[in-house]
PDB file of N, CA and C in Angstrom:
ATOM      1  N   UNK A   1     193.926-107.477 -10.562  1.00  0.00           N
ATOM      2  CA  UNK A   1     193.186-108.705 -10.355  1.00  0.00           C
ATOM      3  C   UNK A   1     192.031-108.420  -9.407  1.00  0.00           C
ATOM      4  N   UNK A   2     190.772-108.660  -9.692  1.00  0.00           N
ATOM      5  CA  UNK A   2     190.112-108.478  -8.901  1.00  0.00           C
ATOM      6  C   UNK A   2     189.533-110.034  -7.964  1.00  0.00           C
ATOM      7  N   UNK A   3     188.747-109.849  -7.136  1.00  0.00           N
ATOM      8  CA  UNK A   3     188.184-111.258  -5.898  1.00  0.00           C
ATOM      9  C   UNK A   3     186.417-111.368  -7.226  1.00  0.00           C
ATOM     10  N   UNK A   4     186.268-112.106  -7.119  1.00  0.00           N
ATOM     11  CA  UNK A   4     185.162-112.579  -7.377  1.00  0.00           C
ATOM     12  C   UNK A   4     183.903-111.749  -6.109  1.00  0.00           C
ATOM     13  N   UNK A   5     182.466-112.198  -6.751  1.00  0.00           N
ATOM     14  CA  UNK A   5     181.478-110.799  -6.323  1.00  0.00           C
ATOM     15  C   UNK A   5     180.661-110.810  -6.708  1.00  0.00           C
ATOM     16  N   UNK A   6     179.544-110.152  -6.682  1.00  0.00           N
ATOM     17  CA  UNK A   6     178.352-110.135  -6.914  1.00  0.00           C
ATOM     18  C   UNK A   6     177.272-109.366  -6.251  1.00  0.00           C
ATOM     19  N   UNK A   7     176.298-108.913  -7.078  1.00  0.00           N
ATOM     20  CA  UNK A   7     175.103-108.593  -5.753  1.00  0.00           C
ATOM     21  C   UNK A   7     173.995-109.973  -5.065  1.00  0.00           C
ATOM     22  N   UNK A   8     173.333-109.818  -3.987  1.00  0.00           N
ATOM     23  CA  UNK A   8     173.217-110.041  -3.328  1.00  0.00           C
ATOM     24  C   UNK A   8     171.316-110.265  -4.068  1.00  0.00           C
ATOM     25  N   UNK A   9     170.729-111.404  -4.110  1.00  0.00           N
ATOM     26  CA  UNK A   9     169.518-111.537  -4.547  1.00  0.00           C
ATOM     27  C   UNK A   9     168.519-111.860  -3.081  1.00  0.00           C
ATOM     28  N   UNK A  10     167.515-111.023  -3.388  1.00  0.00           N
ATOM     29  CA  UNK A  10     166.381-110.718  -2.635  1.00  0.00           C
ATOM     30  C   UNK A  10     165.987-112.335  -2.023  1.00  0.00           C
ATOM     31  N   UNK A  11     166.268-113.248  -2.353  1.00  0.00           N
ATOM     32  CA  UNK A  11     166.086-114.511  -1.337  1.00  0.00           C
ATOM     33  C   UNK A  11     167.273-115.151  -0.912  1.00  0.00           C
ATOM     34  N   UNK A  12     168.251-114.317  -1.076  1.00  0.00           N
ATOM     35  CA  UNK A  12     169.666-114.617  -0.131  1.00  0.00           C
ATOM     36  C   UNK A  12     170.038-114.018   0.927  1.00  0.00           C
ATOM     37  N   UNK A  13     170.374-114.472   1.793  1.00  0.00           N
ATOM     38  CA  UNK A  13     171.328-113.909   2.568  1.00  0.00           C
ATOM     39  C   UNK A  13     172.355-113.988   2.276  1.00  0.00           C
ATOM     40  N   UNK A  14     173.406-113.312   3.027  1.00  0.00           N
ATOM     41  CA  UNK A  14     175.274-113.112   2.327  1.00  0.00           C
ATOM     42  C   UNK A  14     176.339-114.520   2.304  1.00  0.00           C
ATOM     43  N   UNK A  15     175.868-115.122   3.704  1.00  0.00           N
ATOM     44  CA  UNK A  15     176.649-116.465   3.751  1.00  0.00           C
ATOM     45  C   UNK A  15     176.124-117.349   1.922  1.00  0.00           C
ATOM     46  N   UNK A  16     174.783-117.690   1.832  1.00  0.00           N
ATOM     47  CA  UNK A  16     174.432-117.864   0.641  1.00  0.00           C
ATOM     48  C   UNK A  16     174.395-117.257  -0.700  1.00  0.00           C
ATOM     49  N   UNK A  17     174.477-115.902  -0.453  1.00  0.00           N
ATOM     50  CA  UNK A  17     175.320-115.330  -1.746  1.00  0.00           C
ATOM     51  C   UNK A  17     176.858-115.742  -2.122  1.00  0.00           C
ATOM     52  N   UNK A  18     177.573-115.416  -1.152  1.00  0.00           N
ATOM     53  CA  UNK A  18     178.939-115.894  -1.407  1.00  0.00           C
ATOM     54  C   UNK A  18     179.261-117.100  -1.511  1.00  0.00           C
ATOM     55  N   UNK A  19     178.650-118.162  -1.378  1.00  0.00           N
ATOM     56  CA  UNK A  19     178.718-119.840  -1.624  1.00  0.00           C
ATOM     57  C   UNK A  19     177.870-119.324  -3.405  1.00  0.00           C
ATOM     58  N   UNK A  20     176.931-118.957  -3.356  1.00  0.00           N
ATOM     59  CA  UNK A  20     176.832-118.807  -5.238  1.00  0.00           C
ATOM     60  C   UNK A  20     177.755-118.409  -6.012  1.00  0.00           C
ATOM     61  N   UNK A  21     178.329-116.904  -5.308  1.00  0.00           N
ATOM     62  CA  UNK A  21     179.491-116.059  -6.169  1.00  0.00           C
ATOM     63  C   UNK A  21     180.472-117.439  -6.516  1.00  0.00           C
ATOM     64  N   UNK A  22     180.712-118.067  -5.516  1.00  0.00           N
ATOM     65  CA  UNK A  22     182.225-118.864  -5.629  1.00  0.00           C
ATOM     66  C   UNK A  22     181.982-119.923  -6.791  1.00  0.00           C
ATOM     67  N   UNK A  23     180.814-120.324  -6.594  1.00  0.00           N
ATOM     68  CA  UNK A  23     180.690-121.724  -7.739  1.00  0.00           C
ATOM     69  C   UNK A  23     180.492-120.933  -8.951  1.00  0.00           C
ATOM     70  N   UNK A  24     180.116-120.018  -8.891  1.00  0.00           N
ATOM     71  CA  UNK A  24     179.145-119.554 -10.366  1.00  0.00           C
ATOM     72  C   UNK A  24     180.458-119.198 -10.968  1.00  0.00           C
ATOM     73  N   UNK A  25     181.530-117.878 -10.487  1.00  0.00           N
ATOM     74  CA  UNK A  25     182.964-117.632 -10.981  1.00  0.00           C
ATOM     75  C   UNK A  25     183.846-118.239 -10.468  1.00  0.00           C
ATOM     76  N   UNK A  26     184.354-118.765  -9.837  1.00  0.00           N
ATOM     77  CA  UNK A  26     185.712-119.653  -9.841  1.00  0.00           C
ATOM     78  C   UNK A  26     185.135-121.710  -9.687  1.00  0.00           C
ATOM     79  N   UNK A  27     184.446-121.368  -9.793  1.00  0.00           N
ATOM     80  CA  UNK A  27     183.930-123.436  -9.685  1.00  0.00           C
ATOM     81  C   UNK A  27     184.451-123.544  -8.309  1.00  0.00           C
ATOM     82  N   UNK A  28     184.078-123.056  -7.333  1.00  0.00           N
ATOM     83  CA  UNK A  28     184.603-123.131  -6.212  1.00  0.00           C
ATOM     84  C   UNK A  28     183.498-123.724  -5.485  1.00  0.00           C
ATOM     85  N   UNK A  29     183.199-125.185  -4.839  1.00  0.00           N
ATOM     86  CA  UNK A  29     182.071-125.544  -4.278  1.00  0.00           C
ATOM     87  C   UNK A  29     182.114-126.155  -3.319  1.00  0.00           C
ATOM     88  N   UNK A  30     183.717-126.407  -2.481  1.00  0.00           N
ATOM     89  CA  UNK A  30     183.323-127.053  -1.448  1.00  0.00           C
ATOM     90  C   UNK A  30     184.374-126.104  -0.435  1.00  0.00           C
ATOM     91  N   UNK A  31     183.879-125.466   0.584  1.00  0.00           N
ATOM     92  CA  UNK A  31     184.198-124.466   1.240  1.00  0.00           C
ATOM     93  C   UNK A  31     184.277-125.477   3.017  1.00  0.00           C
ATOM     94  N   UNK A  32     185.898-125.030   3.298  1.00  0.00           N
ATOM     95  CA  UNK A  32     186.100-126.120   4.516  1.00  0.00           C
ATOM     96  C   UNK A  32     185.147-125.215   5.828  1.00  0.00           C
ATOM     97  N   UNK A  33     186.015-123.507   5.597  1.00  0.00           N
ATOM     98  CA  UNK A  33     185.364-122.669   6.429  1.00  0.00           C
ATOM     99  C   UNK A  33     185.330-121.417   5.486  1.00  0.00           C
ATOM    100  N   UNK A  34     184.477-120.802   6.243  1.00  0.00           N
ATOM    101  CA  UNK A  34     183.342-119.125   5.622  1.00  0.00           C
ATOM    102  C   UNK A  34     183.302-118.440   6.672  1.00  0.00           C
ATOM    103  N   UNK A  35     184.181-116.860   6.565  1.00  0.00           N
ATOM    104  CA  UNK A  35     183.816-116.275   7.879  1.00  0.00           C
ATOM    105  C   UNK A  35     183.803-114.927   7.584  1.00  0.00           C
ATOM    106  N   UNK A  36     182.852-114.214   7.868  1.00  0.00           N
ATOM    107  CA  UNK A  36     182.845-112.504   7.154  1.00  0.00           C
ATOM    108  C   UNK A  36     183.471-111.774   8.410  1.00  0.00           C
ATOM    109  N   UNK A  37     184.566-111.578   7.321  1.00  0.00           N
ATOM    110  CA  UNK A  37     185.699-110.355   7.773  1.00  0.00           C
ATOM    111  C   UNK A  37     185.304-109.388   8.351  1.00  0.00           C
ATOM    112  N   UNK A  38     184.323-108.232   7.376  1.00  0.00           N
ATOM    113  CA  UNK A  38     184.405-106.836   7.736  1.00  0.00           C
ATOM    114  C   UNK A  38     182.919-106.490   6.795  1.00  0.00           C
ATOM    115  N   UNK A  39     182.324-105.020   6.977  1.00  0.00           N
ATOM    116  CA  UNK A  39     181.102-104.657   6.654  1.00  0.00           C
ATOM    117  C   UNK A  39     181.714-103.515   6.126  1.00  0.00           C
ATOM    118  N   UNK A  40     181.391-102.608   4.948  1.00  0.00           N
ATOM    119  CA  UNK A  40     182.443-101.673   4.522  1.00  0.00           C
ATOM    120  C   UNK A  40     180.850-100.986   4.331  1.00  0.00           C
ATOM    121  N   UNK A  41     180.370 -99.862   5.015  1.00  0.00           N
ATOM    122  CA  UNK A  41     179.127 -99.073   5.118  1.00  0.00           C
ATOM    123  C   UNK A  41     178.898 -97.974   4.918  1.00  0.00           C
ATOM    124  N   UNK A  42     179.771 -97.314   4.730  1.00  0.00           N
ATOM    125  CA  UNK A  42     180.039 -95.850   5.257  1.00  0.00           C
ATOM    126  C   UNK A  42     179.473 -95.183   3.865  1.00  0.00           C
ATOM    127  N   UNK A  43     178.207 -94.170   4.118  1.00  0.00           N
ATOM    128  CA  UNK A  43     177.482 -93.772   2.781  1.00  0.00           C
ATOM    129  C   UNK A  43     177.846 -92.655   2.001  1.00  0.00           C
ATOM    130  N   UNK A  44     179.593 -92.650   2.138  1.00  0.00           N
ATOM    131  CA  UNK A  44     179.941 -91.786   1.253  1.00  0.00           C
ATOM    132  C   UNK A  44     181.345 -92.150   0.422  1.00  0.00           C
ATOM    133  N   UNK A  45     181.094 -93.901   1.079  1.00  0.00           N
ATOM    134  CA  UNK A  45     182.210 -94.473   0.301  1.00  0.00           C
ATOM    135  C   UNK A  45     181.875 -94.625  -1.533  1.00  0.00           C
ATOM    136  N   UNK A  46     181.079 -94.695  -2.077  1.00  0.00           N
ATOM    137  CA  UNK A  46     181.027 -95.083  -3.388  1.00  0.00           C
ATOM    138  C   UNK A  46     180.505 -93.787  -3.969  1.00  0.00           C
ATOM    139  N   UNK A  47     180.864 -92.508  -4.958  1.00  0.00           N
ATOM    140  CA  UNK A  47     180.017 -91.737  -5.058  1.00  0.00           C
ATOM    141  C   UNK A  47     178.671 -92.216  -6.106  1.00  0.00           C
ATOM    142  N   UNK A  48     177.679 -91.551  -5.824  1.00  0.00           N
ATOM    143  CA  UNK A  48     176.755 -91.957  -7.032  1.00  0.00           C
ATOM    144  C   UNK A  48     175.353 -92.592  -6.249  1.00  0.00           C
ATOM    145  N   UNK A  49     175.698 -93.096  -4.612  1.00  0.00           N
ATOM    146  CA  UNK A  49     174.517 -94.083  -4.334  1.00  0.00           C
ATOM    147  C   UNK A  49     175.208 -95.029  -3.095  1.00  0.00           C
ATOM    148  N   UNK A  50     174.451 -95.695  -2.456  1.00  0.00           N
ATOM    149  CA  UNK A  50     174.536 -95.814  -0.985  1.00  0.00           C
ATOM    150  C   UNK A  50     175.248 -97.960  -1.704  1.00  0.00           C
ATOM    151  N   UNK A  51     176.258 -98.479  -1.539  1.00  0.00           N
ATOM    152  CA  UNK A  51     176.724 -99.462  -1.267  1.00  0.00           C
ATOM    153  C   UNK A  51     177.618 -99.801  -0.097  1.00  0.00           C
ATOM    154  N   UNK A  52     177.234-101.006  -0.002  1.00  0.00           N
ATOM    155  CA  UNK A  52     177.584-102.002   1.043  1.00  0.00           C
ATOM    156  C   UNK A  52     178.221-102.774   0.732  1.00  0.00           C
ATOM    157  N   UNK A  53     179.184-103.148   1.056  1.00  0.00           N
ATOM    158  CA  UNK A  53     180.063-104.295   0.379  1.00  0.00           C
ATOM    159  C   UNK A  53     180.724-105.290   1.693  1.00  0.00           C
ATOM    160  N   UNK A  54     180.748-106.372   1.748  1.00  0.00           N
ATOM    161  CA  UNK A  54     181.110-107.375   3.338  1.00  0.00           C
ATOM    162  C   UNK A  54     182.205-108.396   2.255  1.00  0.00           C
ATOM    163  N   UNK A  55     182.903-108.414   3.592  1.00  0.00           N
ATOM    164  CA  UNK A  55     184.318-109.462   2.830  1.00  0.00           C
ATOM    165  C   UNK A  55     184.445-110.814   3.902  1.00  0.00           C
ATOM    166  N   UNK A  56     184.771-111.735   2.890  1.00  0.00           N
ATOM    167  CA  UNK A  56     185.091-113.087   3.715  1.00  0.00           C
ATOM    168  C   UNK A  56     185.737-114.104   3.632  1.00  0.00           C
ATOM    169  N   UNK A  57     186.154-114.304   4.366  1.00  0.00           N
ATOM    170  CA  UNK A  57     187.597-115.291   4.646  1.00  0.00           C
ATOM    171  C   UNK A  57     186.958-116.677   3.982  1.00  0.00           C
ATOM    172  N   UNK A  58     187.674-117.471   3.247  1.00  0.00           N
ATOM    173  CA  UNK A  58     187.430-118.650   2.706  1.00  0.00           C
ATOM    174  C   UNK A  58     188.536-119.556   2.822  1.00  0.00           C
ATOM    175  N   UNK A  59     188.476-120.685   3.717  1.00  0.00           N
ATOM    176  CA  UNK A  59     189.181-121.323   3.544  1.00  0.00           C
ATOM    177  C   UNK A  59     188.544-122.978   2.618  1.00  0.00           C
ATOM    178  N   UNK A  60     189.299-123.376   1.723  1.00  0.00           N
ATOM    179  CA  UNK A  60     189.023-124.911   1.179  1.00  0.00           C
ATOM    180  C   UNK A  60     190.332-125.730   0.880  1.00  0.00           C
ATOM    181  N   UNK A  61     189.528-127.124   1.009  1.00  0.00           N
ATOM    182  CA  UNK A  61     190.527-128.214   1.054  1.00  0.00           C
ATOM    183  C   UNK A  61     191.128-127.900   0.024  1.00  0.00           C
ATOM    184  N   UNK A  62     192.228-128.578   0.237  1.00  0.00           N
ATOM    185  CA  UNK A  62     193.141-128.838  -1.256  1.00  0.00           C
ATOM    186  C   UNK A  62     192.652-129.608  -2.523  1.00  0.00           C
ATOM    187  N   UNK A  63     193.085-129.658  -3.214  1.00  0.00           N
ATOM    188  CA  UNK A  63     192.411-130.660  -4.501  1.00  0.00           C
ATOM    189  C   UNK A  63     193.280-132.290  -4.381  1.00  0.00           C
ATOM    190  N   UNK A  64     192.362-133.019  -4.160  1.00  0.00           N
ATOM    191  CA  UNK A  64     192.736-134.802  -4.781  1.00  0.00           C
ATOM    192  C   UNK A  64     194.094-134.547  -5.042  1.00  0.00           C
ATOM    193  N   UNK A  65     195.229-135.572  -5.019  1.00  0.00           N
ATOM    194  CA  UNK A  65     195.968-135.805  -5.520  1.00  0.00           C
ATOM    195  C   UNK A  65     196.315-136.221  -6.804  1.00  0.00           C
ATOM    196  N   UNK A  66     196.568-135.974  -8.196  1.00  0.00           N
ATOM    197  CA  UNK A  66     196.484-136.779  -9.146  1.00  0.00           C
ATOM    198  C   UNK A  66     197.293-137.929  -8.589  1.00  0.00           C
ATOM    199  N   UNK A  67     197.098-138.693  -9.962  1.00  0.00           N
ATOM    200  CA  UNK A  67     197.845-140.260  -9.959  1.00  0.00           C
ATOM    201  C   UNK A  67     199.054-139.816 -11.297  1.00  0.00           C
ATOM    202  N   UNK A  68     200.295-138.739 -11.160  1.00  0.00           N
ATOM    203  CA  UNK A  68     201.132-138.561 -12.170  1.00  0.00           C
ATOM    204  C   UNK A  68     202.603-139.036 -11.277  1.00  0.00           C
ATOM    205  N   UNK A  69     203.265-139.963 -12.207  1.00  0.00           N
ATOM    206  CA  UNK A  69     204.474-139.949 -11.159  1.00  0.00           C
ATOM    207  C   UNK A  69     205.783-139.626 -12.595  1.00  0.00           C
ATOM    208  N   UNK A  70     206.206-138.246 -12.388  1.00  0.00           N
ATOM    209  CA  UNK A  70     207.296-137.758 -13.362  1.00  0.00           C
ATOM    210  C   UNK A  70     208.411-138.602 -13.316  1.00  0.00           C
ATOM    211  N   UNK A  71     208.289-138.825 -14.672  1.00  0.00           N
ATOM    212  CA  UNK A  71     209.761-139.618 -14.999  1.00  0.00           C
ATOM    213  C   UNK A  71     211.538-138.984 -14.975  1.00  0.00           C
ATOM    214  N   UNK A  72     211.865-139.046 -14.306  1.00  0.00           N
ATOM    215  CA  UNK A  72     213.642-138.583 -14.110  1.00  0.00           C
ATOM    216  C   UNK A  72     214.116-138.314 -15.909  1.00  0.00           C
ATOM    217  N   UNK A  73     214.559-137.148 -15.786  1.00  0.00           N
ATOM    218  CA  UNK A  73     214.968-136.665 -17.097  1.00  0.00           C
ATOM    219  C   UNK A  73     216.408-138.003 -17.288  1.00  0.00           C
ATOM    220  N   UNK A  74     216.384-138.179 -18.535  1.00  0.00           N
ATOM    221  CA  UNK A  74     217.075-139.660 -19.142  1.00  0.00           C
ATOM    222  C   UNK A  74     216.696-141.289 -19.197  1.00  0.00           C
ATOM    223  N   UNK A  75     216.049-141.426 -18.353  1.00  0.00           N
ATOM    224  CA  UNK A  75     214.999-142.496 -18.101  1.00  0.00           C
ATOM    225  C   UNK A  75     214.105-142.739 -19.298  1.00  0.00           C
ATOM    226  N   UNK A  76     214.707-144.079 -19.747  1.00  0.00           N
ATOM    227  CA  UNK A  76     213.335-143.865 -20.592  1.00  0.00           C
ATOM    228  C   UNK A  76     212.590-145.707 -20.680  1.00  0.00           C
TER     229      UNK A  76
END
């Protein structure tokens, strides 16, 4: 399973990249808190070319309550 992701567009910064990543792949749009974890830099982590990759804590509300109230098995 992988986290949702993306690169990073030339009029974003990361807090605003990762509020795009979330809506664009998981419909994720209302974020309670956003807090970057860690900076992963090191230029011999990926072979092939110099990446950067930053991780971040997301916390969001829960979803609405529906309006379902299950009926007791025999009840009818």
């Amino acid at each position: 399973m992988g986290l949702p992701g993306g690169r990073l567009r030339n009029d974003e910064d990361l807090t605003t990249s990762v509020r795009r990543q979330l809506a664009e792949k998981v419909d994720l749009r209302e974020l309670a808190h956003l807090e970057q974890l860690a900076v992963f830099s090191d230029p011999h982590r990926v072979p092939g070319g110099r990446v950067i990759a930053s991780t971040f804590w997301v916390w969001c509300p829960p979803p609405p309550p529906r309006n379902c109230h299950p009926t007791p098995a025999g009840i009818r």
